[in-house]
Protein backbone atom coordinates (compact mmCIF):
# COMPACT_ATOMS: atom_id res chain seq x y z
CA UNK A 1 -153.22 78.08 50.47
CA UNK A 2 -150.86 80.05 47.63
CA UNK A 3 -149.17 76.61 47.31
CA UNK A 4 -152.30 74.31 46.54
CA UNK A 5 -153.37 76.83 43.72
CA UNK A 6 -149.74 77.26 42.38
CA UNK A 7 -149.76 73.20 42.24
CA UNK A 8 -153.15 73.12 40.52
CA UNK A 9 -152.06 75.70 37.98
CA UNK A 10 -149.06 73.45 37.03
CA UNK A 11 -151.56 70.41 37.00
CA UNK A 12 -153.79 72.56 35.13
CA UNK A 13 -150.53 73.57 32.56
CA UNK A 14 -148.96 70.35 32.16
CA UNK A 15 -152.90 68.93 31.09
CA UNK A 16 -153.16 71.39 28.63
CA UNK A 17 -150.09 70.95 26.70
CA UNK A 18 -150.50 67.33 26.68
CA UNK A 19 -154.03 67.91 25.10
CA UNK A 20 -152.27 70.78 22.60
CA UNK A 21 -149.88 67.58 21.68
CA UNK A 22 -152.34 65.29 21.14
CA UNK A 23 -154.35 67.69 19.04
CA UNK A 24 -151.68 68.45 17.13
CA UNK A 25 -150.96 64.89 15.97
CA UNK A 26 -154.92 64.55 15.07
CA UNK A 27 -154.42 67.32 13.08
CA UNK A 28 -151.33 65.89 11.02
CA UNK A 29 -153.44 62.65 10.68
CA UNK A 30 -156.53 63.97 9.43
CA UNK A 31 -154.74 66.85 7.02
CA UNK A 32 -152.30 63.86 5.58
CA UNK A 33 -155.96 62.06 4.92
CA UNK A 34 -158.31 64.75 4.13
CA UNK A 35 -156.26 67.83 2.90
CA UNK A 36 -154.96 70.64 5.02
CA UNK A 37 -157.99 72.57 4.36
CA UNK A 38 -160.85 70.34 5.03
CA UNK A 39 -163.52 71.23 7.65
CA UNK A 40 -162.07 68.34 9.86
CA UNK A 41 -158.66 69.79 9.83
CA UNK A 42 -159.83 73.09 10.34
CA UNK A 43 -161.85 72.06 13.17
CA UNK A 44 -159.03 70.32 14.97
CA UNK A 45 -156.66 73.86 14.39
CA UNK A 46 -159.49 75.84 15.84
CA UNK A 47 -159.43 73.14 19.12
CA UNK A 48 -155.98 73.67 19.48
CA UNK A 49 -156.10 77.10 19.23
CA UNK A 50 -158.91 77.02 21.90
CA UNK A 51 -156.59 75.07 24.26
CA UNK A 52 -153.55 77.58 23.49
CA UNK A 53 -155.50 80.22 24.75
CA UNK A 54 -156.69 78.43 27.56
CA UNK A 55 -153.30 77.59 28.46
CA UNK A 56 -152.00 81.66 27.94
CA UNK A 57 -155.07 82.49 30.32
CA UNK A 58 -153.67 80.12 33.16
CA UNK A 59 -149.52 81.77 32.51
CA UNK A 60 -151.14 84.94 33.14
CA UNK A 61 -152.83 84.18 35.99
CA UNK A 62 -150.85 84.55 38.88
């Protein structure tokens, strides 16, 4: 049973930092075309800082 969680988890991990990736490049895109501080941009950051601790939450679980 361990196993099937510990495989999930890694699912789980490799999802998120795909997402994180993809965010990331939105956020270049839409800072290059509206500024690095427009409300898009900063909404983007915020995601990805959403999904980093999302991803720090699953690490830590064991």
């Amino acid at each position: 049973m361990g196993e099937i969680v510990q495989e999930d988890k890694g699912v789980l991990k490799q999802t998120l930092l795909i997402e994180i990736e993809k965010a990331k490049e939105t956020m270049i895109q839409v800072a290059r075309e509206e500024g690095i501080t427009s409300e898009s941009t900063l909404q983007v950051s915020q995601s990805i800082d959403q999904l980093l601790n999302r991803l720090h939450k699953v690490s830590l679980t064991k």
